[in-house]
PDB file of N, CA and C in Angstrom:
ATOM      1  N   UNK A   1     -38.945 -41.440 -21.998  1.00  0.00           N
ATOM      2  CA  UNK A   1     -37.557 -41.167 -22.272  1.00  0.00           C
ATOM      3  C   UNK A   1     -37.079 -39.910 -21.543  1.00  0.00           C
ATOM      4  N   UNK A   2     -37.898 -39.390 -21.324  1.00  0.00           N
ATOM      5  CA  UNK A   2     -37.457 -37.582 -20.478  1.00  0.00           C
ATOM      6  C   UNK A   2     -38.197 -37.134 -19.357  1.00  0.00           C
ATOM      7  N   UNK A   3     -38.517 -38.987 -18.322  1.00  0.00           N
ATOM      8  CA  UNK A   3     -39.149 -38.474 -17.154  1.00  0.00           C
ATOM      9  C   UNK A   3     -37.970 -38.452 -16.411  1.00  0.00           C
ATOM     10  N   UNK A   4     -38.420 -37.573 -15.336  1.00  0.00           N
ATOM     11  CA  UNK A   4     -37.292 -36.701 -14.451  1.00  0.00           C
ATOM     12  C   UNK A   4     -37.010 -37.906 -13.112  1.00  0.00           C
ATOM     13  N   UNK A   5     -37.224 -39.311 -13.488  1.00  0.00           N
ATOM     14  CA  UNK A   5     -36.686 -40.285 -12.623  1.00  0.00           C
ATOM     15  C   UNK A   5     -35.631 -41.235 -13.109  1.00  0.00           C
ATOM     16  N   UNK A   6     -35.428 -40.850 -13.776  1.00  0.00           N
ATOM     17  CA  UNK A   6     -34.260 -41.597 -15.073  1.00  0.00           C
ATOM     18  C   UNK A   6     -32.941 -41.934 -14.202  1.00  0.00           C
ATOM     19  N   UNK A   7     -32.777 -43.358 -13.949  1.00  0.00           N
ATOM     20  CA  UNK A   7     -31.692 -44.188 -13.183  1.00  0.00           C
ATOM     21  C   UNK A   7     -30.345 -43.365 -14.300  1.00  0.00           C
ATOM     22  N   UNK A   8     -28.905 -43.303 -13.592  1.00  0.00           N
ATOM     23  CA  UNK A   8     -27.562 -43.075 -13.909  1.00  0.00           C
ATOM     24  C   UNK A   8     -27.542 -43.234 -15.589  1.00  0.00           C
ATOM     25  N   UNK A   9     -27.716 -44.969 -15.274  1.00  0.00           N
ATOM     26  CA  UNK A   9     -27.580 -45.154 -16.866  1.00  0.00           C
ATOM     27  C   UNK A   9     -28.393 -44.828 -17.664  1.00  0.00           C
ATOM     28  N   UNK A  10     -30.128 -44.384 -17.552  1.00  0.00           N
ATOM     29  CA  UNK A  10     -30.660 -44.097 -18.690  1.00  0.00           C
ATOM     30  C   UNK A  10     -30.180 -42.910 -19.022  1.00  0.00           C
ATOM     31  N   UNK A  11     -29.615 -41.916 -18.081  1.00  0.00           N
ATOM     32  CA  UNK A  11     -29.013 -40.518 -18.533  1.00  0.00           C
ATOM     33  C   UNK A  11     -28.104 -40.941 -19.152  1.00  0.00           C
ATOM     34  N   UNK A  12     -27.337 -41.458 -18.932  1.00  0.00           N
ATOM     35  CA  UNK A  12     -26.158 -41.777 -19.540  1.00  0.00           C
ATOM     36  C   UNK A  12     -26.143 -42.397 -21.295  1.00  0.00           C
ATOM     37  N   UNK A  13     -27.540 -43.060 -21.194  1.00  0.00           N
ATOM     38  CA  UNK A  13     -27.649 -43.611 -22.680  1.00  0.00           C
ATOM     39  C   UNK A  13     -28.246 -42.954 -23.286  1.00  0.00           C
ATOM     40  N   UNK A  14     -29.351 -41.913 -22.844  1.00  0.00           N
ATOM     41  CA  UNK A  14     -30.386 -40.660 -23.474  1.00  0.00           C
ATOM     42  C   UNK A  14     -29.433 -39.589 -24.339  1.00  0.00           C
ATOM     43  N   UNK A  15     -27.771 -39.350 -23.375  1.00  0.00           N
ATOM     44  CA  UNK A  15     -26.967 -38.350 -23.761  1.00  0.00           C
ATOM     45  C   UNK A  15     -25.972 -39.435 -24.721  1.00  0.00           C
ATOM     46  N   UNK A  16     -25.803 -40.370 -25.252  1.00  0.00           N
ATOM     47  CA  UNK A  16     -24.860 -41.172 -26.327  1.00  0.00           C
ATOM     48  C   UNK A  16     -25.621 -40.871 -27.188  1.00  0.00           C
ATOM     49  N   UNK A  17     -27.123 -41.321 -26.795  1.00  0.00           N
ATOM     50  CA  UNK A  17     -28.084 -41.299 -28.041  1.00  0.00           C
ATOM     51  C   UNK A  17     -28.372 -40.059 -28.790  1.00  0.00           C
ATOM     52  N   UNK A  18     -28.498 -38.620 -27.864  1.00  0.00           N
ATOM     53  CA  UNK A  18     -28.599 -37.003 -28.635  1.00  0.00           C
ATOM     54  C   UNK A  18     -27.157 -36.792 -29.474  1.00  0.00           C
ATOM     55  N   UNK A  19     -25.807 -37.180 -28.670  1.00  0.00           N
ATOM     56  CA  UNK A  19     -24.573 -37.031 -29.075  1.00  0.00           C
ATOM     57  C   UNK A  19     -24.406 -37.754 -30.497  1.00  0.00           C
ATOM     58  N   UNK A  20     -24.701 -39.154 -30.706  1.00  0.00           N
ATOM     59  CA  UNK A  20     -24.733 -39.720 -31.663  1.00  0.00           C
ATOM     60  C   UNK A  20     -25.713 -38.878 -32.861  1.00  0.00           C
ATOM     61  N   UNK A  21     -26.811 -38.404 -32.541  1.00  0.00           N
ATOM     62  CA  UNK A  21     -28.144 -37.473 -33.590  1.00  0.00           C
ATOM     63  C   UNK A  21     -27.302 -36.182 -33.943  1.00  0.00           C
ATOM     64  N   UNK A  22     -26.498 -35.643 -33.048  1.00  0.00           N
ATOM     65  CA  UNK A  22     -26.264 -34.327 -33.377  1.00  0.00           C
ATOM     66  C   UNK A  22     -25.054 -34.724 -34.387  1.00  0.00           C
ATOM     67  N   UNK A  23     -24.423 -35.682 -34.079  1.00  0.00           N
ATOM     68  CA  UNK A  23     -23.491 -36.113 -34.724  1.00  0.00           C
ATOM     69  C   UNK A  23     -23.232 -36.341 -36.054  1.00  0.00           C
ATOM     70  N   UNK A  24     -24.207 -36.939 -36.693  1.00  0.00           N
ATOM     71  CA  UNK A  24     -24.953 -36.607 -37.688  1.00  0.00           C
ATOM     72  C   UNK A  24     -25.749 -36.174 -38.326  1.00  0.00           C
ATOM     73  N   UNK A  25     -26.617 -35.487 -37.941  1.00  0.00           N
ATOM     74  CA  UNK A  25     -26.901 -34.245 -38.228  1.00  0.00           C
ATOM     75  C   UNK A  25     -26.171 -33.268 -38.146  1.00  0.00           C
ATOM     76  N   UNK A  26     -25.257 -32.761 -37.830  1.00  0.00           N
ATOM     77  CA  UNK A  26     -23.953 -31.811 -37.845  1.00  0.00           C
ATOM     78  C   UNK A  26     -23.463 -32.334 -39.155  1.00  0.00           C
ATOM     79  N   UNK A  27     -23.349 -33.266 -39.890  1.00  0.00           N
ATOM     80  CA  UNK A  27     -22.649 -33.656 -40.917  1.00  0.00           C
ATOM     81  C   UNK A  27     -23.569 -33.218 -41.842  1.00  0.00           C
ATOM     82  N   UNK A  28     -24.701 -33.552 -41.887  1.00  0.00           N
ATOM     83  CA  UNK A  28     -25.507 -33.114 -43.220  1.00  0.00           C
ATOM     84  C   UNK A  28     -25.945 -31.449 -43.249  1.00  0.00           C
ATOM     85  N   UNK A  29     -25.700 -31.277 -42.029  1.00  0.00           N
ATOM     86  CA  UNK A  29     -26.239 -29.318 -41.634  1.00  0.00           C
ATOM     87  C   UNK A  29     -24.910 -29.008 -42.329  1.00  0.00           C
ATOM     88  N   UNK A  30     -23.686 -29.445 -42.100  1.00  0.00           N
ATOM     89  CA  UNK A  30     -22.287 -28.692 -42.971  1.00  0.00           C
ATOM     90  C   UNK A  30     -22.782 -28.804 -44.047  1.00  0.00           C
ATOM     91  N   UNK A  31     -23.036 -30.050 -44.860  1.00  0.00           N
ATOM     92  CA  UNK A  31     -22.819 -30.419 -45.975  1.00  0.00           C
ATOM     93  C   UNK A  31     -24.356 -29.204 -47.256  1.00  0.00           C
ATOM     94  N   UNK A  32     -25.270 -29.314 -46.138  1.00  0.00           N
ATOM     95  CA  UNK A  32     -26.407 -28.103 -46.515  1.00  0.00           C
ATOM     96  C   UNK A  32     -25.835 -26.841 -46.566  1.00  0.00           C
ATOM     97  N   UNK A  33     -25.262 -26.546 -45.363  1.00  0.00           N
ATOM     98  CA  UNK A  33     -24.723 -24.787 -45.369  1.00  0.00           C
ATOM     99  C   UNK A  33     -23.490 -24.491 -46.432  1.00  0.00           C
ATOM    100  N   UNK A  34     -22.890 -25.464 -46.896  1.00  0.00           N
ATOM    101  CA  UNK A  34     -21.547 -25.428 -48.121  1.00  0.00           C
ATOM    102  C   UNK A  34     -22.492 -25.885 -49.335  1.00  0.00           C
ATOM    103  N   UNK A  35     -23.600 -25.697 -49.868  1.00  0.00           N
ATOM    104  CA  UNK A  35     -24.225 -25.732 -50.621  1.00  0.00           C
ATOM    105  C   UNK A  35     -24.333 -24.648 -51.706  1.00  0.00           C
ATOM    106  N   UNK A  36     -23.690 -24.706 -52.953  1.00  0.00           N
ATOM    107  CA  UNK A  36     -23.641 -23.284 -53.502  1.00  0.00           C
ATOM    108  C   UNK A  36     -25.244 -22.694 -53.960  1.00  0.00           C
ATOM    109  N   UNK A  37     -26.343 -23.331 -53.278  1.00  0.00           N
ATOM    110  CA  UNK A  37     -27.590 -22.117 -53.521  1.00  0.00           C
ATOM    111  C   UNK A  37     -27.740 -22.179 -52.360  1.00  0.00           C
ATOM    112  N   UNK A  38     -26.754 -22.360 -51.539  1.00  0.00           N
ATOM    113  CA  UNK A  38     -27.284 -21.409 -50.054  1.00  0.00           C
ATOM    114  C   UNK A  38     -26.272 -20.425 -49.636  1.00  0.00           C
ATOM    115  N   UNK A  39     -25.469 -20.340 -50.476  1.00  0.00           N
ATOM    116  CA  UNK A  39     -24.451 -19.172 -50.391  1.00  0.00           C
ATOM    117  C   UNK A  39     -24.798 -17.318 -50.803  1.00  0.00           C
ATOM    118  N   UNK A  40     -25.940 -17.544 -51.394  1.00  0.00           N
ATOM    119  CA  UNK A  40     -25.971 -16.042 -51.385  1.00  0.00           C
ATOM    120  C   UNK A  40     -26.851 -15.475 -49.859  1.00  0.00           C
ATOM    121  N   UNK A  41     -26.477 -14.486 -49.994  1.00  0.00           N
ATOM    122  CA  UNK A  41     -26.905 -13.884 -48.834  1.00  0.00           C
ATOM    123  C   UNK A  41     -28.633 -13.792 -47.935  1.00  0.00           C
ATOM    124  N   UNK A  42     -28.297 -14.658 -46.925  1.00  0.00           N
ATOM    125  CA  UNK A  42     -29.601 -14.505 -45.988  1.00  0.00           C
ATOM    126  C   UNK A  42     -30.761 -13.417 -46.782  1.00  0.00           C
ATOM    127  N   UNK A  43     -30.814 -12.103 -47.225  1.00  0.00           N
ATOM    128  CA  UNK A  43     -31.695 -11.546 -47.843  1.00  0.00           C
ATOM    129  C   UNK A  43     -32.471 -11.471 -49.413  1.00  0.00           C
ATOM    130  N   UNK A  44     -31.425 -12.363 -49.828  1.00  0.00           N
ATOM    131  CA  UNK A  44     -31.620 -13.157 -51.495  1.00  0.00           C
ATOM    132  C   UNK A  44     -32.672 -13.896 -51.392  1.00  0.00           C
ATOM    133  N   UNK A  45     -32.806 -14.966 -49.984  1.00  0.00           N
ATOM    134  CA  UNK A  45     -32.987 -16.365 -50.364  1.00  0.00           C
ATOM    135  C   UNK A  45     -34.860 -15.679 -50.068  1.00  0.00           C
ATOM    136  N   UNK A  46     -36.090 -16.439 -50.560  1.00  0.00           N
ATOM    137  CA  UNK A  46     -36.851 -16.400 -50.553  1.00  0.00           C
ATOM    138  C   UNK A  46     -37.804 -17.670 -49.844  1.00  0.00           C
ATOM    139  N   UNK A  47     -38.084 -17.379 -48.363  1.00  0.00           N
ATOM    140  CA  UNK A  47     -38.631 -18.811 -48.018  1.00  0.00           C
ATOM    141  C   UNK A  47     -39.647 -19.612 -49.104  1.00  0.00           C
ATOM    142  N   UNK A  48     -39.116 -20.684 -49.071  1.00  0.00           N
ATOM    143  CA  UNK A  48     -39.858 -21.663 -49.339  1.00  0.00           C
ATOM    144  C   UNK A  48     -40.500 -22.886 -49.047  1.00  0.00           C
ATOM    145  N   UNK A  49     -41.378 -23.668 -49.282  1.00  0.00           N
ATOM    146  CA  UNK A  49     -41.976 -24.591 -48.277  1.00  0.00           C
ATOM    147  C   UNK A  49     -40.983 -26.091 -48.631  1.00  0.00           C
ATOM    148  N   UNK A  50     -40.354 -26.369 -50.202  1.00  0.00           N
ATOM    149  CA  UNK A  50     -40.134 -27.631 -50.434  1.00  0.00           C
ATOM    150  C   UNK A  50     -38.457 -27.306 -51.148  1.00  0.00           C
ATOM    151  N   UNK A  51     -38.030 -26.399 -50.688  1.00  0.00           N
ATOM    152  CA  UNK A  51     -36.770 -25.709 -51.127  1.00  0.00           C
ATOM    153  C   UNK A  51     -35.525 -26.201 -50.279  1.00  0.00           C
ATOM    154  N   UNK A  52     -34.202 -25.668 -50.739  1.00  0.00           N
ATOM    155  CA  UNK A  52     -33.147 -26.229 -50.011  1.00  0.00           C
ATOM    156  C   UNK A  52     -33.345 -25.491 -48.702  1.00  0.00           C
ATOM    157  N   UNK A  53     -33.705 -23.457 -48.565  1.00  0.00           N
ATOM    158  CA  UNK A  53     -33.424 -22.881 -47.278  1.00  0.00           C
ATOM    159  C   UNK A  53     -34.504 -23.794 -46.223  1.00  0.00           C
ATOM    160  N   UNK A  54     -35.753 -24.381 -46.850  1.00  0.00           N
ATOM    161  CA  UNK A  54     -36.577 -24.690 -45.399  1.00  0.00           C
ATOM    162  C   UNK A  54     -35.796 -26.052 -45.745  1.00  0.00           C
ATOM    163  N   UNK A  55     -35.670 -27.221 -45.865  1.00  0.00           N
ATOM    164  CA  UNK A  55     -34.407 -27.933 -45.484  1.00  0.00           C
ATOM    165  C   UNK A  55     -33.268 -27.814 -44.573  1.00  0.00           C
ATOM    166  N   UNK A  56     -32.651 -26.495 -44.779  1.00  0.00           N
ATOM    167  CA  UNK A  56     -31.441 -26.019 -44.046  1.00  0.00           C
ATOM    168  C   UNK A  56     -32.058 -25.255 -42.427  1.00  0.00           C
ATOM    169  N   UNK A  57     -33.225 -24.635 -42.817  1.00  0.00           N
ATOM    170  CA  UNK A  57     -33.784 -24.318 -41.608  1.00  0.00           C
ATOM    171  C   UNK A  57     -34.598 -25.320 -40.876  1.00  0.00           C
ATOM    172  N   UNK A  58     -35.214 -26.076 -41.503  1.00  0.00           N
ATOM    173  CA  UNK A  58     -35.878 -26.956 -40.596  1.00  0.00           C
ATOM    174  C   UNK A  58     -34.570 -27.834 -39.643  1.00  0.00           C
ATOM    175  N   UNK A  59     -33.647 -27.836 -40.539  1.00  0.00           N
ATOM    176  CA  UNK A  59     -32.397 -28.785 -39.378  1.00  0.00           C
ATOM    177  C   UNK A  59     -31.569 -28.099 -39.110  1.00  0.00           C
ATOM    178  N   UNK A  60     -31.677 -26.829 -38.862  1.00  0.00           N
ATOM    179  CA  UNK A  60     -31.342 -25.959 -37.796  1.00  0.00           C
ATOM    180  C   UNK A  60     -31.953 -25.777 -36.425  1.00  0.00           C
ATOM    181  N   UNK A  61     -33.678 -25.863 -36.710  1.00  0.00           N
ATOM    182  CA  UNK A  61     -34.432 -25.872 -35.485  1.00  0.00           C
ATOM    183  C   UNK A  61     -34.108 -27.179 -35.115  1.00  0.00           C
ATOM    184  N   UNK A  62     -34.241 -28.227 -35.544  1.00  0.00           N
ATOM    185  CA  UNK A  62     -33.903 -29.845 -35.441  1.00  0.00           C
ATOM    186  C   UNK A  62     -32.668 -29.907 -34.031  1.00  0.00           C
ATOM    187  N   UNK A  63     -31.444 -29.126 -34.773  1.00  0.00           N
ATOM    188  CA  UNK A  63     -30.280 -29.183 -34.339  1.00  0.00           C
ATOM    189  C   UNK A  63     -29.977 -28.690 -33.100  1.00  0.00           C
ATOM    190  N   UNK A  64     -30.651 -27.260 -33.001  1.00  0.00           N
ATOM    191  CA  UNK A  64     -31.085 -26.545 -31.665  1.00  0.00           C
ATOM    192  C   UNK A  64     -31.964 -27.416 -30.735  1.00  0.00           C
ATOM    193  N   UNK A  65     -32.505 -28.374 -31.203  1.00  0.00           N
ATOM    194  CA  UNK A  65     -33.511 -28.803 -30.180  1.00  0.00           C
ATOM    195  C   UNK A  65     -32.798 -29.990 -29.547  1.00  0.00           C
ATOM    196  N   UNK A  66     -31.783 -30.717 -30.494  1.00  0.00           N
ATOM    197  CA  UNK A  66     -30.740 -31.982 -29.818  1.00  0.00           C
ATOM    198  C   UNK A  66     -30.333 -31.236 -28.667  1.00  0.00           C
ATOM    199  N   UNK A  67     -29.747 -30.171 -29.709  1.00  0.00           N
ATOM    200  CA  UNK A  67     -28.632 -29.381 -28.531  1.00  0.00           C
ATOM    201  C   UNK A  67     -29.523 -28.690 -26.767  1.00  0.00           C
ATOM    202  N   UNK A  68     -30.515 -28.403 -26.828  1.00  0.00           N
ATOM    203  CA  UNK A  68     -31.515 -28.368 -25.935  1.00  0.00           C
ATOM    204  C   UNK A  68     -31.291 -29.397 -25.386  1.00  0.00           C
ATOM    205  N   UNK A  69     -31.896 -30.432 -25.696  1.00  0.00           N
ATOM    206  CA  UNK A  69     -32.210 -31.656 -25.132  1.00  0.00           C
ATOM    207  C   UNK A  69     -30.769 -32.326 -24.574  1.00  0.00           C
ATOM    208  N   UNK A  70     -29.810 -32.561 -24.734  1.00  0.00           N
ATOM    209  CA  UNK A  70     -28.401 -32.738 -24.322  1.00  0.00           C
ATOM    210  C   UNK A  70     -28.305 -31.772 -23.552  1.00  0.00           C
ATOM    211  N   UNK A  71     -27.998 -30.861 -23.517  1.00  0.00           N
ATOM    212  CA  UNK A  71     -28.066 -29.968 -22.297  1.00  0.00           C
ATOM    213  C   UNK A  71     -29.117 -30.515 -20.937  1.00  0.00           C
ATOM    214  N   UNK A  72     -30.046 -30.220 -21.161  1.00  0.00           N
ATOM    215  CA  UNK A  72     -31.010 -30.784 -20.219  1.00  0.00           C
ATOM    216  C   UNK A  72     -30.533 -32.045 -19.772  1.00  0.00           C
ATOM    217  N   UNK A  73     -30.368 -33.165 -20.128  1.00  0.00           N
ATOM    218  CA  UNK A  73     -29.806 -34.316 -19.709  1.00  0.00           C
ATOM    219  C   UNK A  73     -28.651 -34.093 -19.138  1.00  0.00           C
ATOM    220  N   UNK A  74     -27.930 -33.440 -19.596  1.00  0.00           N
ATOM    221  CA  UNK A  74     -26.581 -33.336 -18.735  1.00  0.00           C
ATOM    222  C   UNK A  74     -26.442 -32.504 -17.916  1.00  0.00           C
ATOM    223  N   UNK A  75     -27.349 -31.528 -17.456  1.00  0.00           N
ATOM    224  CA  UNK A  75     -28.290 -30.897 -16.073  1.00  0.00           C
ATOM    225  C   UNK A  75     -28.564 -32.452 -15.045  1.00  0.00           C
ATOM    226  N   UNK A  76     -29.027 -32.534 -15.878  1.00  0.00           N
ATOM    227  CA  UNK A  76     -29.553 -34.029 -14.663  1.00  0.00           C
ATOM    228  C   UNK A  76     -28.882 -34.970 -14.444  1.00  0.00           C
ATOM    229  N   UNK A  77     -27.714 -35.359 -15.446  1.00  0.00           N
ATOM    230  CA  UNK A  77     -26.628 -35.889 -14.390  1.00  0.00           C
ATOM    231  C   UNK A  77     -25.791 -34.970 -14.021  1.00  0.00           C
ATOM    232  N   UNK A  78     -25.650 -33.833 -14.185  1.00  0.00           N
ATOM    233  CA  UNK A  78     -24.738 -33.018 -13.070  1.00  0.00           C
ATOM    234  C   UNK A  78     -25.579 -33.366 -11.441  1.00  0.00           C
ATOM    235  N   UNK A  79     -26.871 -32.840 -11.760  1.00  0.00           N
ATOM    236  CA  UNK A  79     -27.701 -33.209 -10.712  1.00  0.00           C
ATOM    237  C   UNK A  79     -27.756 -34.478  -9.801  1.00  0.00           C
ATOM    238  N   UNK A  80     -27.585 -35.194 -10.561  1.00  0.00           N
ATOM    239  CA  UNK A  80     -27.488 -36.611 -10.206  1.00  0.00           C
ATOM    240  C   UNK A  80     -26.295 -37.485  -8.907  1.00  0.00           C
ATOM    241  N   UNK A  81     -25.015 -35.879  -8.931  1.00  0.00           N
ATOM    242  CA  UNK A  81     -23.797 -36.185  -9.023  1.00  0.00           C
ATOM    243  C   UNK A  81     -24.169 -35.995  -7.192  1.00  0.00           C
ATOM    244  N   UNK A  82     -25.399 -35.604  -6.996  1.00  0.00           N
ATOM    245  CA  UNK A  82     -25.589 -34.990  -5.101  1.00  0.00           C
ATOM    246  C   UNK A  82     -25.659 -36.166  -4.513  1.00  0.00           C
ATOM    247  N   UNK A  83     -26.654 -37.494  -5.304  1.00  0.00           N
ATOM    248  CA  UNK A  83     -26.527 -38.668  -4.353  1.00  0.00           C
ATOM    249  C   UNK A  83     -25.300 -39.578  -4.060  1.00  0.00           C
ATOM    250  N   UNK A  84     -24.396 -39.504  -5.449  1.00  0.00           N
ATOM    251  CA  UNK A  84     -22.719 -40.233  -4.970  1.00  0.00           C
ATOM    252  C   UNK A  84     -22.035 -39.785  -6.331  1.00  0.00           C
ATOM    253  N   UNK A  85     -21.191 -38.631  -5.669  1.00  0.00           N
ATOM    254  CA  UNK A  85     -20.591 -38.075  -6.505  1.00  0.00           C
ATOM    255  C   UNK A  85     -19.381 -39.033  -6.573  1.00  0.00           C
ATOM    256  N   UNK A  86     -19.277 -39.977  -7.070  1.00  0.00           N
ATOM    257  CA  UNK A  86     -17.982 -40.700  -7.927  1.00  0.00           C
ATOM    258  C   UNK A  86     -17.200 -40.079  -8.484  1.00  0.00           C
ATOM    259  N   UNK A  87     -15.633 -40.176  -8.420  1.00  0.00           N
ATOM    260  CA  UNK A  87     -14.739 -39.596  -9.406  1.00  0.00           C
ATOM    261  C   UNK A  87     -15.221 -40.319 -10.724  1.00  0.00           C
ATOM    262  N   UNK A  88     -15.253 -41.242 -10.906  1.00  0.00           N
ATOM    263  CA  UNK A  88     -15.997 -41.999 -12.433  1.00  0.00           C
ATOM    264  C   UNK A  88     -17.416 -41.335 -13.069  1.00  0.00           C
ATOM    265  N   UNK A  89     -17.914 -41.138 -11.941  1.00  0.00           N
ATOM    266  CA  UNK A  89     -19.578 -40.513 -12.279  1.00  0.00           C
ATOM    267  C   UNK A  89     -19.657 -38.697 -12.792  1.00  0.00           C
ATOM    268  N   UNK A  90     -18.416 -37.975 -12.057  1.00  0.00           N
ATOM    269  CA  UNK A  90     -17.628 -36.775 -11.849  1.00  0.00           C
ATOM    270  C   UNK A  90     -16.804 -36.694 -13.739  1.00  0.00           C
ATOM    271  N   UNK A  91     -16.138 -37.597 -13.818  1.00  0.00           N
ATOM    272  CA  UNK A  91     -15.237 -37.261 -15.009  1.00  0.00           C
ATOM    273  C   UNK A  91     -16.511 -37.684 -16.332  1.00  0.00           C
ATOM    274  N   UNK A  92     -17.174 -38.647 -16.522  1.00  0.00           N
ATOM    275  CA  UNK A  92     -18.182 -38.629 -17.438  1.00  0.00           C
ATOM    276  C   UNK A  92     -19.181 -37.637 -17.770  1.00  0.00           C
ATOM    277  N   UNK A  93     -19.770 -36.927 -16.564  1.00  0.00           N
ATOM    278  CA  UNK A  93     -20.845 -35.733 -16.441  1.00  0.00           C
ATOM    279  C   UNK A  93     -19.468 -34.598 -17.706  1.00  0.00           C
ATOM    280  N   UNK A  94     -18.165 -34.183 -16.976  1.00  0.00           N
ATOM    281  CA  UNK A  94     -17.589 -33.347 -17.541  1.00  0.00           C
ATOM    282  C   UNK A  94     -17.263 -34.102 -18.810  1.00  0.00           C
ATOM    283  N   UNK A  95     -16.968 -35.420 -19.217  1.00  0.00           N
ATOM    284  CA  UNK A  95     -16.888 -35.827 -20.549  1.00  0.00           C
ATOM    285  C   UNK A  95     -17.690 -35.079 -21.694  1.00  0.00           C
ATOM    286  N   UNK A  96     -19.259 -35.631 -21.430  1.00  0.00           N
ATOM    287  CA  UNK A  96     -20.364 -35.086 -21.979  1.00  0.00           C
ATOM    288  C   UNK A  96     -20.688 -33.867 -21.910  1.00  0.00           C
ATOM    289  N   UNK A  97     -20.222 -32.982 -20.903  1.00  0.00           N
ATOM    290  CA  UNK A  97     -20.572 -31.449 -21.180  1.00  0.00           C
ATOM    291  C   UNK A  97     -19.698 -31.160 -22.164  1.00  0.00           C
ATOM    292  N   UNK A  98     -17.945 -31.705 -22.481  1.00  0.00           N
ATOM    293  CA  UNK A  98     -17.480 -31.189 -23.157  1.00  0.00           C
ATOM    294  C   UNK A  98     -17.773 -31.521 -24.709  1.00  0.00           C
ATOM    295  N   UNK A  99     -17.866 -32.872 -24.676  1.00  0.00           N
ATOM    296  CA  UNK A  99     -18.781 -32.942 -26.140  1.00  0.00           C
ATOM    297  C   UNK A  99     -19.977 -31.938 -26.711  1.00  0.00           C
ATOM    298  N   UNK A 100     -20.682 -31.379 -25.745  1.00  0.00           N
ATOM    299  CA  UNK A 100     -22.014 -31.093 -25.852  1.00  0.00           C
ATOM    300  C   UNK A 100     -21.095 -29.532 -26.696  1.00  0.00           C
ATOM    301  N   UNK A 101     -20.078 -28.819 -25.799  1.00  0.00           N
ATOM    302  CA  UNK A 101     -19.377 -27.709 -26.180  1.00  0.00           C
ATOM    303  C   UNK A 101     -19.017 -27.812 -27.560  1.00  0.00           C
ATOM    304  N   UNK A 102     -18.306 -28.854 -27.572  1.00  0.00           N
ATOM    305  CA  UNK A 102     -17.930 -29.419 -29.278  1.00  0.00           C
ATOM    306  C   UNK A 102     -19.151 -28.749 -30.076  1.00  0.00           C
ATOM    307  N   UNK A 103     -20.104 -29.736 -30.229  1.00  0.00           N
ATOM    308  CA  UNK A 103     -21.343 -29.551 -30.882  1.00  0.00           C
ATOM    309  C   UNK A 103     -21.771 -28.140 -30.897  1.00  0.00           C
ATOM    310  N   UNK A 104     -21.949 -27.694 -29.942  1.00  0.00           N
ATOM    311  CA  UNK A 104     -22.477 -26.234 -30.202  1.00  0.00           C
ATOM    312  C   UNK A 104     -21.448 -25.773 -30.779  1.00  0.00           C
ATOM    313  N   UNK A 105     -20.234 -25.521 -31.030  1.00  0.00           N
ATOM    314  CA  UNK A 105     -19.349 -24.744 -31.355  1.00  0.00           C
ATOM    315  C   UNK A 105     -19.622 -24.985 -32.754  1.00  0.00           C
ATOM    316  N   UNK A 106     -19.178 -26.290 -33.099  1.00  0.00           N
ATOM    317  CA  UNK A 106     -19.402 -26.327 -34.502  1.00  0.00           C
ATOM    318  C   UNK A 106     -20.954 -25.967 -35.407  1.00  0.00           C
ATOM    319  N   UNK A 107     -21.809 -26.375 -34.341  1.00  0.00           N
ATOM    320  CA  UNK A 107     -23.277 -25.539 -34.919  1.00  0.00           C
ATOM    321  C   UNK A 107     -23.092 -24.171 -34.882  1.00  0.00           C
ATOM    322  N   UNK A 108     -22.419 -23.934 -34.036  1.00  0.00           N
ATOM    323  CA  UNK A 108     -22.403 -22.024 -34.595  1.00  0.00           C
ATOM    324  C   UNK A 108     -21.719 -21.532 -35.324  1.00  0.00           C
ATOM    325  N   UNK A 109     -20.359 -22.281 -35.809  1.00  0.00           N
ATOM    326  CA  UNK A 109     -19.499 -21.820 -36.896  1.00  0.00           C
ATOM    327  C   UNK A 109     -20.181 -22.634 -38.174  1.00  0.00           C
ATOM    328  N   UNK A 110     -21.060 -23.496 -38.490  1.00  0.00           N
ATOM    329  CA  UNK A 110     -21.987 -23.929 -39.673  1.00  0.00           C
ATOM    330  C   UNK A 110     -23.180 -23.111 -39.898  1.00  0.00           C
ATOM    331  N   UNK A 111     -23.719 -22.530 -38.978  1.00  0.00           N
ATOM    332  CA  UNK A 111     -24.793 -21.914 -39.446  1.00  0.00           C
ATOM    333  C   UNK A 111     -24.584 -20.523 -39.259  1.00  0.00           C
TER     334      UNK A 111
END
């Protein structure tokens, strides 16, 4: 899934497929961080192994790593854009970066 010979369209379906994960997962990371026992303050909370914060942190690292991984893919079709840069091939690469912006934005105003 993430060898570096990946035809147009498997980039193209690798980045629906992270967009779609973050997508939801962004929904349940809100719905964790508006949680009233995760509202007291970062120095309250006491890690735990089977608790809501490692829940909320484990799909934080989760979330960071879509967001990694979408990035990277959409490196490689920017990359991609040297053998025939298409206005069609051109406006999709910037489609997906701007989604990707979406996502991070809202992961950083949730967590």
């Amino acid at each position: 899934q993430d060898s570096p010979t990946m035809s147009w369209e498997e980039l193209r379906r690798e980045a629906r497929y992270l967009e779609n994960q973050l997508d939801a997962k962004l929904v349940s990371f809100s719905k964790l961080g508006s949680s009233p026992s995760l509202m007291a303050s970062p120095s309250t909370r006491e890690p735990r192994h089977d608790g809501p914060l490692n829940s909320f942190d484990g799909m934080m690292l989760e979330l960071q790593e879509l967001l990694l991984k979408l990035s990277q893919v959409n490196d490689r079709m920017t990359d991609s854009l040297a053998n025939d840069p298409s206005t069609a091939m051109v406006h999709t690469v910037q489609r997906h970066r701007d989604i990707f912006n979406d996502y991070k934005q809202e992961f950083n105003r949730t967590q």
